[in-house]
N, C-alpha and C. Protein backbone atom coordinates (compact mmCIF):
# COMPACT_ATOMS: atom_id res chain seq x y z
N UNK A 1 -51.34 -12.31 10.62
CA UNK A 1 -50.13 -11.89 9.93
C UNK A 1 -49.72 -13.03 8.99
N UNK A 2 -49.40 -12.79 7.62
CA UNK A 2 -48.81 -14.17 6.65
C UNK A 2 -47.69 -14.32 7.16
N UNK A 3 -47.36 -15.83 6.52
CA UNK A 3 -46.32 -16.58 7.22
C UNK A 3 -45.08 -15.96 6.82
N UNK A 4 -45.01 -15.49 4.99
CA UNK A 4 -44.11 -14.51 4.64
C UNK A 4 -43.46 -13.53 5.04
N UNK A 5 -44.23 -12.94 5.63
CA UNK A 5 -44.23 -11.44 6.98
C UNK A 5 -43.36 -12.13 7.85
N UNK A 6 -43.84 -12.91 8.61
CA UNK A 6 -42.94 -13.62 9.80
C UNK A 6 -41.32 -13.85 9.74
N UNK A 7 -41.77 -14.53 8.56
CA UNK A 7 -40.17 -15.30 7.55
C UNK A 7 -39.38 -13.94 7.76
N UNK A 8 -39.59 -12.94 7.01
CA UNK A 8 -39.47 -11.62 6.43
C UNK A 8 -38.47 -11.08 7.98
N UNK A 9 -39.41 -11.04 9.04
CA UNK A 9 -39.12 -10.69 10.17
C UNK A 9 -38.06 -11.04 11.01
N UNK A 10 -38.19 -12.65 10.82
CA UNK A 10 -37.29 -12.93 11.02
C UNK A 10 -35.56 -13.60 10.54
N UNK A 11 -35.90 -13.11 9.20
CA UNK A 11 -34.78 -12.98 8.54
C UNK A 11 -34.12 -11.42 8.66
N UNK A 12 -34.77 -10.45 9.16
CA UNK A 12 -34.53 -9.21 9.07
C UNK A 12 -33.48 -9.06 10.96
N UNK A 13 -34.21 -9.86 11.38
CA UNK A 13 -33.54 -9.98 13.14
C UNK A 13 -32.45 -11.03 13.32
N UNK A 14 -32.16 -11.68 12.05
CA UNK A 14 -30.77 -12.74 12.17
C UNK A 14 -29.54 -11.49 10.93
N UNK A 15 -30.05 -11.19 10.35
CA UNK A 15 -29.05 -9.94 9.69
C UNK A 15 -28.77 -9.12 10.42
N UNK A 16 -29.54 -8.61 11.58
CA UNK A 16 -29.17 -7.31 11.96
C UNK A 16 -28.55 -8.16 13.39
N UNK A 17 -28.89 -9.30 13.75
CA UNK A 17 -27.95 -9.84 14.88
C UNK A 17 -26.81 -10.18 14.30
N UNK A 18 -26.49 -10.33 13.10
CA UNK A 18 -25.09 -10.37 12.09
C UNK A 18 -24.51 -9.69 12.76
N UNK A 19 -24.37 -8.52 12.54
CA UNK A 19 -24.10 -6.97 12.81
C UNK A 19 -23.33 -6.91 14.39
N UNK A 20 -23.60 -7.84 14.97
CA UNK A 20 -22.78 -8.06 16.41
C UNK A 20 -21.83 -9.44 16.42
N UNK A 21 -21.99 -10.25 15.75
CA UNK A 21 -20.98 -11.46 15.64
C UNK A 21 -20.01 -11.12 14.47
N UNK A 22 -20.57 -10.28 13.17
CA UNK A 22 -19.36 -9.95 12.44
C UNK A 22 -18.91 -11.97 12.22
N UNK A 23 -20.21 -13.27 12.17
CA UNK A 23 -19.12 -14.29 11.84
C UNK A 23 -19.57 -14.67 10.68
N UNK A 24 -20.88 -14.25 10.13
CA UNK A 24 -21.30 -14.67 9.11
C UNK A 24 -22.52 -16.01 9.01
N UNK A 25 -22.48 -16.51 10.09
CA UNK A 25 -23.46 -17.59 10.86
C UNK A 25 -24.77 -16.73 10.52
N UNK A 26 -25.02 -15.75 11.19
CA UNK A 26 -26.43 -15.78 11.40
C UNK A 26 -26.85 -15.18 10.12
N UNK A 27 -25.88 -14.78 9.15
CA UNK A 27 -26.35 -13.73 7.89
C UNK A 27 -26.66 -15.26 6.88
N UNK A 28 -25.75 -16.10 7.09
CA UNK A 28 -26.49 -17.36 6.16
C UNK A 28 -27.71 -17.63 6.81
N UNK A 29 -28.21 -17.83 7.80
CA UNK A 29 -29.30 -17.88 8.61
C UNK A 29 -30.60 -17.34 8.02
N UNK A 30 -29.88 -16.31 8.04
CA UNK A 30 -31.19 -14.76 7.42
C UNK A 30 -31.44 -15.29 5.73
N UNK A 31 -30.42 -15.73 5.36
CA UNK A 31 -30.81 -16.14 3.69
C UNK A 31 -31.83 -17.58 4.00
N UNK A 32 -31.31 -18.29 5.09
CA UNK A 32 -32.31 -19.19 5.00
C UNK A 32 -33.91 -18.64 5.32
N UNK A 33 -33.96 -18.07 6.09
CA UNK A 33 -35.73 -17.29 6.69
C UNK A 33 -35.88 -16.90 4.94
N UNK A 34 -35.48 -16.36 4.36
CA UNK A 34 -35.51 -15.40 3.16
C UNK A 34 -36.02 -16.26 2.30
N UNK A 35 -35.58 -17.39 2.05
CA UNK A 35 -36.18 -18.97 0.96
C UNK A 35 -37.15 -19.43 1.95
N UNK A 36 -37.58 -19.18 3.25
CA UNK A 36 -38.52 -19.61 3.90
C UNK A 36 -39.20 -18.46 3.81
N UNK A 37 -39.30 -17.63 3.61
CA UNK A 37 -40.62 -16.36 2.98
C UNK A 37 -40.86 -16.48 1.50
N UNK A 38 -39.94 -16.95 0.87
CA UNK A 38 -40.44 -16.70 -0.53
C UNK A 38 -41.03 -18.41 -1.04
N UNK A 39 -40.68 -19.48 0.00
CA UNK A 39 -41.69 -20.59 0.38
C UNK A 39 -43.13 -19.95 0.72
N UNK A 40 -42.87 -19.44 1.41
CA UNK A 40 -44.17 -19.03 2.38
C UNK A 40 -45.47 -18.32 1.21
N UNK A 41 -44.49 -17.69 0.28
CA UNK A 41 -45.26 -16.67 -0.34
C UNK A 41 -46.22 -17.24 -1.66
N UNK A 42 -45.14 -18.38 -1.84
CA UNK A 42 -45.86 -19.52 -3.31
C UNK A 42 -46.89 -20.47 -2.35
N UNK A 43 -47.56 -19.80 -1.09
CA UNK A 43 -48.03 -20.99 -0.52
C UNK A 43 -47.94 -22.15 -0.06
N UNK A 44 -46.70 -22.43 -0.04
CA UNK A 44 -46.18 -23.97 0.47
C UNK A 44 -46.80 -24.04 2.16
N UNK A 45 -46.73 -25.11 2.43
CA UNK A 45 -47.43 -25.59 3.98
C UNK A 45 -46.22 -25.67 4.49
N UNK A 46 -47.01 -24.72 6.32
CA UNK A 46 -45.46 -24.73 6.90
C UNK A 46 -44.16 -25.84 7.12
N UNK A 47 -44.29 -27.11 6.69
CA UNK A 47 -43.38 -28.19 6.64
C UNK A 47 -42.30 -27.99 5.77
N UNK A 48 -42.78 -27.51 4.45
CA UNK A 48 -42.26 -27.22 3.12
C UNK A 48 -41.40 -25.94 3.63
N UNK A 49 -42.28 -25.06 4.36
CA UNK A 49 -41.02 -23.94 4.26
C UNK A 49 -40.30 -23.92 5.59
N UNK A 50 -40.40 -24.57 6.49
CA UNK A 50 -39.29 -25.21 7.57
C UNK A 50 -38.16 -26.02 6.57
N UNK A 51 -38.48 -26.67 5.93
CA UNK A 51 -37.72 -27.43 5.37
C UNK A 51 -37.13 -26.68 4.17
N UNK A 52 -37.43 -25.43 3.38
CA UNK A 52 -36.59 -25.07 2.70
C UNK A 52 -35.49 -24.11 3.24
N UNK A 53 -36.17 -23.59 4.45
CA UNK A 53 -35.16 -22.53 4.87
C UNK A 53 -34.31 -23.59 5.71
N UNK A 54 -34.54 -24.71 6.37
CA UNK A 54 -33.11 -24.96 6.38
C UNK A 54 -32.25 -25.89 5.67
N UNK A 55 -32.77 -26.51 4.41
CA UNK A 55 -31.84 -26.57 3.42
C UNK A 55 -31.16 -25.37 2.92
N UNK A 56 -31.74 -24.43 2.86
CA UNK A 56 -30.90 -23.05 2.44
C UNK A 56 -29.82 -22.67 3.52
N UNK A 57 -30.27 -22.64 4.92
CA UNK A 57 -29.37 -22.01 5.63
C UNK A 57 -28.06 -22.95 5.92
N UNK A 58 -28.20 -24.22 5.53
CA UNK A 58 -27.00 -25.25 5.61
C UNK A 58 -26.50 -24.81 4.44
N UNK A 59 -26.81 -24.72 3.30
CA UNK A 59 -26.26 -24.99 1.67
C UNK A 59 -25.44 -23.65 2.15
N UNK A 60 -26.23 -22.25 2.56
CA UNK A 60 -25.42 -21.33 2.45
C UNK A 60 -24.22 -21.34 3.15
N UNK A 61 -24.21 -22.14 4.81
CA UNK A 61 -23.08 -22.42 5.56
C UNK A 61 -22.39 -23.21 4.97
N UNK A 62 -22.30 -23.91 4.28
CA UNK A 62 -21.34 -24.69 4.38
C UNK A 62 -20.66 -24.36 2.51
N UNK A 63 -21.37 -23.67 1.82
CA UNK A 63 -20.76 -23.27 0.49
C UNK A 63 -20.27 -21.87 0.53
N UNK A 64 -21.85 -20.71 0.65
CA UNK A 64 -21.21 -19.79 0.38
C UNK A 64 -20.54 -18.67 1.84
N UNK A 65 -20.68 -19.07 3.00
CA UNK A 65 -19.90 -18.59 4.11
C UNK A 65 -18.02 -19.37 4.30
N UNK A 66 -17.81 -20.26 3.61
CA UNK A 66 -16.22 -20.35 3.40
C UNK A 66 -15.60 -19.09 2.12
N UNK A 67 -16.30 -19.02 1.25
CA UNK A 67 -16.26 -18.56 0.02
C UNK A 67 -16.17 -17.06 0.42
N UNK A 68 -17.18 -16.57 1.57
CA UNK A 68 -17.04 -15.30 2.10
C UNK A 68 -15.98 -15.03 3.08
N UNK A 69 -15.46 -16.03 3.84
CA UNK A 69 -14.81 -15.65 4.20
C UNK A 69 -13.29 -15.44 3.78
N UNK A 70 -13.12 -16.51 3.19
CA UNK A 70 -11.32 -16.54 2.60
C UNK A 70 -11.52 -15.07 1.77
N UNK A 71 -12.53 -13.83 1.22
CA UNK A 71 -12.62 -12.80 0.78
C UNK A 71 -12.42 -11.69 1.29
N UNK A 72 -12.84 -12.04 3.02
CA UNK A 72 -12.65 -10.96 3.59
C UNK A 72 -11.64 -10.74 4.66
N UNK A 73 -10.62 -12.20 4.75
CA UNK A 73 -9.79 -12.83 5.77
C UNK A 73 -8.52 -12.30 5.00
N UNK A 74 -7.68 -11.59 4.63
CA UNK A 74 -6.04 -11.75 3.59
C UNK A 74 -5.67 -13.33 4.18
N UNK A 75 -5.15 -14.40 3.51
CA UNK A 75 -4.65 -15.51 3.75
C UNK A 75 -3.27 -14.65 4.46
N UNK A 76 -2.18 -14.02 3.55
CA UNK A 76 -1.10 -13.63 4.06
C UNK A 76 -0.85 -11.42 4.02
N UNK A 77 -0.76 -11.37 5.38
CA UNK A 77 -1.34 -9.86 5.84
C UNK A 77 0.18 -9.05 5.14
N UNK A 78 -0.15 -8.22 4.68
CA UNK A 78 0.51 -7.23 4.50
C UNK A 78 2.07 -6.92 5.53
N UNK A 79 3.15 -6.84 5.23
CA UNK A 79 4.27 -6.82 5.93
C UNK A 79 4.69 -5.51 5.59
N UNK A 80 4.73 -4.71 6.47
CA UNK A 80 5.22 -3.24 6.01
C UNK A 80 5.64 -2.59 7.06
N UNK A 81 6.13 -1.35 6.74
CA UNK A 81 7.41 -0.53 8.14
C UNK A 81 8.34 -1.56 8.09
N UNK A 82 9.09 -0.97 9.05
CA UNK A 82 10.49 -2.03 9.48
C UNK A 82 10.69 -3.23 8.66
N UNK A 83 9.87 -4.19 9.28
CA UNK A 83 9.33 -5.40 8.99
C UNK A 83 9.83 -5.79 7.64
N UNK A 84 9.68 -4.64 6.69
CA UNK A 84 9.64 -5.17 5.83
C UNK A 84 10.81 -5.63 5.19
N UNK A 85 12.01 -5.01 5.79
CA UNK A 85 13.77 -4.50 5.64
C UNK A 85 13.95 -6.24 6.38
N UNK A 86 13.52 -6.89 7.16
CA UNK A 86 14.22 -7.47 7.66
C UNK A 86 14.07 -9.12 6.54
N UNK A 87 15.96 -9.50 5.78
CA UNK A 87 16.05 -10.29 4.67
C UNK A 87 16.50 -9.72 3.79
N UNK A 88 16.46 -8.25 3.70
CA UNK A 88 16.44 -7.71 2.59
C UNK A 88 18.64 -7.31 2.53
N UNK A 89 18.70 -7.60 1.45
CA UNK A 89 20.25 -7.05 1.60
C UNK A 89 20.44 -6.14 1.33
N UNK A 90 21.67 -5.70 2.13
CA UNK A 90 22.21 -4.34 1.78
C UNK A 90 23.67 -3.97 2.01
N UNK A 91 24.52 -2.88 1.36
CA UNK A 91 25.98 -2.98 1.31
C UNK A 91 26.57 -1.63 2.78
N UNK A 92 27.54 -2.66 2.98
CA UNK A 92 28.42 -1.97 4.12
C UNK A 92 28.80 -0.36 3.51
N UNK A 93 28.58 0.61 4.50
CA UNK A 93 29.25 1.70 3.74
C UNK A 93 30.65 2.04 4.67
N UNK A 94 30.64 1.48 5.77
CA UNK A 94 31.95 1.65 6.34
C UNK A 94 32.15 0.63 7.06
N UNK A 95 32.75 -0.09 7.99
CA UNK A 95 33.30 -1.10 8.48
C UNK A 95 31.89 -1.06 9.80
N UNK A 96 31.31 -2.21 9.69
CA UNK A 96 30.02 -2.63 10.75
C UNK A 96 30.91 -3.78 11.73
N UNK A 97 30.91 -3.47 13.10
CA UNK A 97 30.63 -4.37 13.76
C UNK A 97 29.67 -4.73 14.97
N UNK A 98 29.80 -5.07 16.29
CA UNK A 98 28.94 -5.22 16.75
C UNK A 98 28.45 -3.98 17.59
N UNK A 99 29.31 -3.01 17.85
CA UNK A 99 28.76 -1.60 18.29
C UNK A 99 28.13 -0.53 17.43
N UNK A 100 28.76 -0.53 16.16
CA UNK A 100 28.80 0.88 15.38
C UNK A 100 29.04 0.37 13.68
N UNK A 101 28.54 1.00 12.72
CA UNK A 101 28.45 1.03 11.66
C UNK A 101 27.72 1.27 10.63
N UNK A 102 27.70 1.41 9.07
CA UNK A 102 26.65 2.14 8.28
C UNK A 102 26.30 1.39 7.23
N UNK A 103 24.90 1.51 6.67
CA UNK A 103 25.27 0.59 5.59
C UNK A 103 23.92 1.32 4.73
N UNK A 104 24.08 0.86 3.63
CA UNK A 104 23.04 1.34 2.53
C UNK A 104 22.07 0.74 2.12
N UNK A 105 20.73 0.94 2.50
CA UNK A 105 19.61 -0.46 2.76
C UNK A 105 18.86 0.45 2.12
N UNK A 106 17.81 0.12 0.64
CA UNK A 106 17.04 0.73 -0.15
C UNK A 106 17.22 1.56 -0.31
N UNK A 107 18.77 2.74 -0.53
CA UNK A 107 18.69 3.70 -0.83
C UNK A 107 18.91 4.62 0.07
N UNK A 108 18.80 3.95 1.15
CA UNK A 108 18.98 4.78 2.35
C UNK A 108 19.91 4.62 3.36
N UNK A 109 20.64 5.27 3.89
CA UNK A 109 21.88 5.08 4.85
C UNK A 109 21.31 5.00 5.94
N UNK A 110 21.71 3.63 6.90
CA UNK A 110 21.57 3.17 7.97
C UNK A 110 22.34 3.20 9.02
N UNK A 111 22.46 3.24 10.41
CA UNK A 111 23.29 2.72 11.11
C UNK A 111 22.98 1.55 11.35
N UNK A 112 24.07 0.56 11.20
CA UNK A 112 24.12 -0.50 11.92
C UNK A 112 24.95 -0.98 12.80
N UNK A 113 24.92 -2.72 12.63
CA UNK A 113 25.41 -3.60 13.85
C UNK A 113 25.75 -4.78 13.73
N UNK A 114 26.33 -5.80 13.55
CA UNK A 114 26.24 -7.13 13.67
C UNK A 114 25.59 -7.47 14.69
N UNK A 115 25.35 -9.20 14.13
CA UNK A 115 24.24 -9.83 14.94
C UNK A 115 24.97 -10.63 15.94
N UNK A 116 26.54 -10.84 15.44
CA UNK A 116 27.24 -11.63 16.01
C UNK A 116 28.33 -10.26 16.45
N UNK A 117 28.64 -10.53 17.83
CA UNK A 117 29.27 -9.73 18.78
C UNK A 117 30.91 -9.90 18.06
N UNK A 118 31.45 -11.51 17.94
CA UNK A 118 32.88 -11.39 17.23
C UNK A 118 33.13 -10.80 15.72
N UNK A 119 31.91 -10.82 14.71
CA UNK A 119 31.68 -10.65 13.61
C UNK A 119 32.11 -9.10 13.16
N UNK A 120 32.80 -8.83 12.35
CA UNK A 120 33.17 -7.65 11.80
C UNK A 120 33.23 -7.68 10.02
N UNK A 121 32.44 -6.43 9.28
CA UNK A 121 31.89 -6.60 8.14
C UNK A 121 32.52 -5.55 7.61
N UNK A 122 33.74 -5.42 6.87
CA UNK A 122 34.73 -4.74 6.00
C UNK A 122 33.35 -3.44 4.67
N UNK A 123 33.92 -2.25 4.44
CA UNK A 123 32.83 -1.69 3.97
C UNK A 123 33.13 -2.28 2.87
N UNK A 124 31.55 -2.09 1.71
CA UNK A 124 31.89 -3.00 0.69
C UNK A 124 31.16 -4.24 0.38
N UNK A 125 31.28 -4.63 1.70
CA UNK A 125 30.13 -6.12 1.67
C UNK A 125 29.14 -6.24 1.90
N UNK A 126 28.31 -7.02 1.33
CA UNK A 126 27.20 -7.40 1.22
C UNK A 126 26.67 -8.00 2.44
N UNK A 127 25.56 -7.36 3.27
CA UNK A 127 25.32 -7.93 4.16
C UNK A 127 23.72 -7.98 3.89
N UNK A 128 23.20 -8.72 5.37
CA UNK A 128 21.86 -9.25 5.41
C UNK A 128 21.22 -8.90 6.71
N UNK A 129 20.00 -7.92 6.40
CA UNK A 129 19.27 -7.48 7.71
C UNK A 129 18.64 -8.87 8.31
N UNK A 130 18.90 -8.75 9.11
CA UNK A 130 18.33 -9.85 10.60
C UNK A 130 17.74 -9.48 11.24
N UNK A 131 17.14 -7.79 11.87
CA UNK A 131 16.25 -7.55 12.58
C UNK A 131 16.26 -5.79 12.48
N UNK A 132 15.56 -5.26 12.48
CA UNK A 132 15.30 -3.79 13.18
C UNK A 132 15.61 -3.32 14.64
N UNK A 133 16.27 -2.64 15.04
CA UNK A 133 16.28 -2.22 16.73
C UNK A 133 16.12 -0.79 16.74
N UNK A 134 14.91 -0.76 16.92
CA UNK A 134 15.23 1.13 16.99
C UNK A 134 15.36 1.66 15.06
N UNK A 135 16.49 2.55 15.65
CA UNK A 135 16.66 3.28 14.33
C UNK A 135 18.19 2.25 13.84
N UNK A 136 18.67 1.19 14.23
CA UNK A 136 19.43 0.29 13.82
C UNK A 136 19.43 -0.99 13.27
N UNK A 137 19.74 -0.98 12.23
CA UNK A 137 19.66 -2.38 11.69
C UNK A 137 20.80 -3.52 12.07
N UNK A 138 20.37 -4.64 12.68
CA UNK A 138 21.51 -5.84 12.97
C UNK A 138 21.79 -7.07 11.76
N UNK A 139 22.87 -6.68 11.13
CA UNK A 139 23.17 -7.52 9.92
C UNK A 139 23.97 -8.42 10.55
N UNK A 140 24.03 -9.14 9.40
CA UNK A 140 25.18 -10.35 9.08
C UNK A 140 25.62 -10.56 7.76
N UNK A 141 26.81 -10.64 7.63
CA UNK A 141 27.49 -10.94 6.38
C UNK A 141 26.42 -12.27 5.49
N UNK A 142 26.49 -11.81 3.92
CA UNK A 142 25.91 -13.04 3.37
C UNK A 142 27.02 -13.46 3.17
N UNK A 143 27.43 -14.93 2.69
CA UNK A 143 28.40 -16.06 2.11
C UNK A 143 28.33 -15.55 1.10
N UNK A 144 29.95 -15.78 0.49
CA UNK A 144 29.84 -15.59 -1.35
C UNK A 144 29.32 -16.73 -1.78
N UNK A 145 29.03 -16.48 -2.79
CA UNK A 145 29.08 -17.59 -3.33
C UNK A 145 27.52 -17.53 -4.57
C-alpha cells in the first residue's frame, strides 16, 4: 500500500474522530496527515513526511484552530426574553409600590413592584427594571438628574 494511501487513511480517521470531540484538535491533526500524504506523494522519505505533517499539524493548532474557534464561539451570547427588559427604563402608569402597580415598558403595560419594600413611585416617573419575576417587573425609581 503507498505511504500516501496510509497518510490519506489516516487523516480520514482523525476527521471523522473530530466528529466526537467537536474540539477541533484532531481536525488540525487530519490537515497535518493531509501535508503528510501530499509529502508522501512528491516522494519524500518517510522522515520528510513525519516531519511535515507535524509541522503542519502544530502551525494549524496553534494559528488556524484559535481563528476557528473565536468563529464559532459568540464572544458575547445573545440576551433575549425577559432578560432583555432588565435596565431598560420605563414610565409609571399608576402609583408602583412594593405590592402592586403598572408601568409602560416597550410599549407594553406591565404590572409591577418596587425593589425596595419602603419605596413608592408616583405615576409619571421614570423608573428602572431591576429584574423580571414572573409576569412582574421589580423597578426602582431613576435619580433626576
Amino acid at each position: 500500500m503507498p505511504a500516501w494511501l496510509i497518510w490519506l487513511i489516516v487523516a480520514a480517521g482523525l476527521a471523522g474522530a473530530e466528529t466526537l470531540s467537536l474540539d477541533l484538535v484532531l481536525l488540525m491533526c487530519a490537515g497535518g496527515a493531509g501535508a503528510g500524504a501530499i509529502t508522501a506523494a512528491f516522494g519524500a522519505p518517510l522522515a520528510a513526511q513525519v516531519v511535515v505533517a507535524l509541522v503542519v499539524a502544530a502551525a494549524m493548532l496553534g494559528v488556524v484552530r484559535p481563528v476557528a474557534k473565536r468563529h464559532l464561539v459568540p464572544a458575547h451570547p445573545a440576551i433575549t426574553g425577559t432578560d432583555a427588559l432588565v435596565g431598560e427604563e420605563a414610565v409609571a402608569l399608576a402609583r408602583v409600590d412594593h405590592r402592586e402597580g403598572r408601568i409602560r415598558l416597550h410599549g407594553g403595560e406591565w404590572s409591577a413592584r418596587t425593589l425596595d419594600p419602603d419605596e413608592s413611585v408616583a405615576a409619571g416617573t421614570v423608573v428602572r427594571v431591576v429584574l423580571i419575576d414572573g409576569a412582574t417587573a421589580v423597578v426602582t425609581s431613576v435619580p433626576a438628574g
